[in-house]
Protein backbone atom coordinates (compact mmCIF):
# COMPACT_ATOMS: atom_id res chain seq x y z
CA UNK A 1 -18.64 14.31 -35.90
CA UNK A 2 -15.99 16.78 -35.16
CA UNK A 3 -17.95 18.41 -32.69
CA UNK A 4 -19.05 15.21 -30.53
CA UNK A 5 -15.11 14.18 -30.76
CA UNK A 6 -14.15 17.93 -29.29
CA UNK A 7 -17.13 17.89 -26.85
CA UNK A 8 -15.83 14.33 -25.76
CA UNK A 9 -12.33 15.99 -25.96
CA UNK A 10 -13.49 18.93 -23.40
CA UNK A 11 -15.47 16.12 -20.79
CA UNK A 12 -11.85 14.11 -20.82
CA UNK A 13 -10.25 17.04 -20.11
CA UNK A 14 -12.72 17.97 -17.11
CA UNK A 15 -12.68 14.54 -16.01
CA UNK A 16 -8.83 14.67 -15.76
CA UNK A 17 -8.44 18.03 -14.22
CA UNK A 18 -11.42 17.19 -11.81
CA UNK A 19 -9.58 14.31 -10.09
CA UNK A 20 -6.21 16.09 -10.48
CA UNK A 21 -7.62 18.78 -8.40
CA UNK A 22 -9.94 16.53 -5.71
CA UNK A 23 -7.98 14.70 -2.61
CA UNK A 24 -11.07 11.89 -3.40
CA UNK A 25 -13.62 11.90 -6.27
CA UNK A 26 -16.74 9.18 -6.68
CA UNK A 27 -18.73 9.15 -9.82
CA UNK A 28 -21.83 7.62 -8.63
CA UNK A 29 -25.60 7.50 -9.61
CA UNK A 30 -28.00 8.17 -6.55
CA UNK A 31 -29.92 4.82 -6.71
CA UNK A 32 -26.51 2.53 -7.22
CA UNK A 33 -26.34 0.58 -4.08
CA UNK A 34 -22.31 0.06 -4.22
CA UNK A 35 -22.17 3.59 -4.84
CA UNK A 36 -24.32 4.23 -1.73
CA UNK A 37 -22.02 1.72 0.09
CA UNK A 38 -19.09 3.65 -0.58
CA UNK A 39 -20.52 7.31 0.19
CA UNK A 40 -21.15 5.39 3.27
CA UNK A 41 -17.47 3.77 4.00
CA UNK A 42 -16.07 7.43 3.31
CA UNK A 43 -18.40 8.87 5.56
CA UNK A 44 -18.00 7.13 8.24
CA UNK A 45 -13.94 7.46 7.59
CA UNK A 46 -14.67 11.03 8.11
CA UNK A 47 -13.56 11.94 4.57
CA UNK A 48 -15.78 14.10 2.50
CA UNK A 49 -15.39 13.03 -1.08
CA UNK A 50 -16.23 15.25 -3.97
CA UNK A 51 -19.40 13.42 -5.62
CA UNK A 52 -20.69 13.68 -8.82
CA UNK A 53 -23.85 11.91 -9.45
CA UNK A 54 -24.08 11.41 -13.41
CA UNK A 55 -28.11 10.72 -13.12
CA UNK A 56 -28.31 14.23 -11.77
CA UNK A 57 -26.41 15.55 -15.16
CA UNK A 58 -28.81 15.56 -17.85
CA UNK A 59 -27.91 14.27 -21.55
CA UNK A 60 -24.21 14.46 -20.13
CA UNK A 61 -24.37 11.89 -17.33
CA UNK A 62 -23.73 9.29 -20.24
CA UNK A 63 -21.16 11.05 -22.10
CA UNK A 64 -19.19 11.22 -18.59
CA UNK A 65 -19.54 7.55 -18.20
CA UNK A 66 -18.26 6.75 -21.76
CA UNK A 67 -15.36 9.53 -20.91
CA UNK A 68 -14.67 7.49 -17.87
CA UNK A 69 -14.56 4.46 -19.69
CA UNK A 70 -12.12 5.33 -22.05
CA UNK A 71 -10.08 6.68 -19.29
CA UNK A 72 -10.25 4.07 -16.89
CA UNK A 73 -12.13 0.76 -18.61
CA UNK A 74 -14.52 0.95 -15.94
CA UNK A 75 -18.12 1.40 -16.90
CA UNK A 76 -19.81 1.07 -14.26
CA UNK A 77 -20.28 2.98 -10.71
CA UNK A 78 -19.16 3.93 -8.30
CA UNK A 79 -16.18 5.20 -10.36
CA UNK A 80 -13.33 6.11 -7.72
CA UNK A 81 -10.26 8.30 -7.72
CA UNK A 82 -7.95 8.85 -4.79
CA UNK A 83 -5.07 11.33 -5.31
CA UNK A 84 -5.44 11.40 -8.57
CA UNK A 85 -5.06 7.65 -9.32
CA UNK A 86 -8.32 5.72 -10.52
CA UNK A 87 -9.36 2.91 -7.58
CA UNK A 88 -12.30 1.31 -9.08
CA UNK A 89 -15.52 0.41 -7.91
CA UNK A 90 -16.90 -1.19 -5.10
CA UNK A 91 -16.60 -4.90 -5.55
């Protein structure tokens, strides 16, 4: 148990430095249609978000999405962070 709790540990961590470090971060799955919606609205703003797709990620695409939960309550996607602050979703 120690090990999933340092493993979860490490994933917070990344999470935290990831948006830290990242002007605009979505956390998206590549057949969510409000995550497709706002790929789009940034897009067409110009901006170039960083975007991790967590059905692209293997056996860790969950564990993100529980990280993110704890951080932010949020389970679902698109998961959004803009200078560093968690947004929300899409709706």
């Amino acid at each position: 148990m120690a090990m999933a709790a340092s493993f979860g540990s490490r994933l917070e961590e990344s999470v935290k430095r990831t948006v830290v470090e990242n002007p605009i971060v979505i956390y998206s799955k590549t057949w969510c249609s409000y995550s497709m919606e706002v790929k789009s609205l940034f897009k067409r703003l110009g901006v170039e978000p960083l975007v991790i797709e967590l059905d692209e990620l293997g056996s860790q695409g969950p564990q993100l999405q529980k990280v993110l939960e704890r951080l932010t309550g949020q389970f679902t996607v698109p998961n959004v962070f803009i200078g560093g602050k968690h947004i929300g979703g899409c709706t």
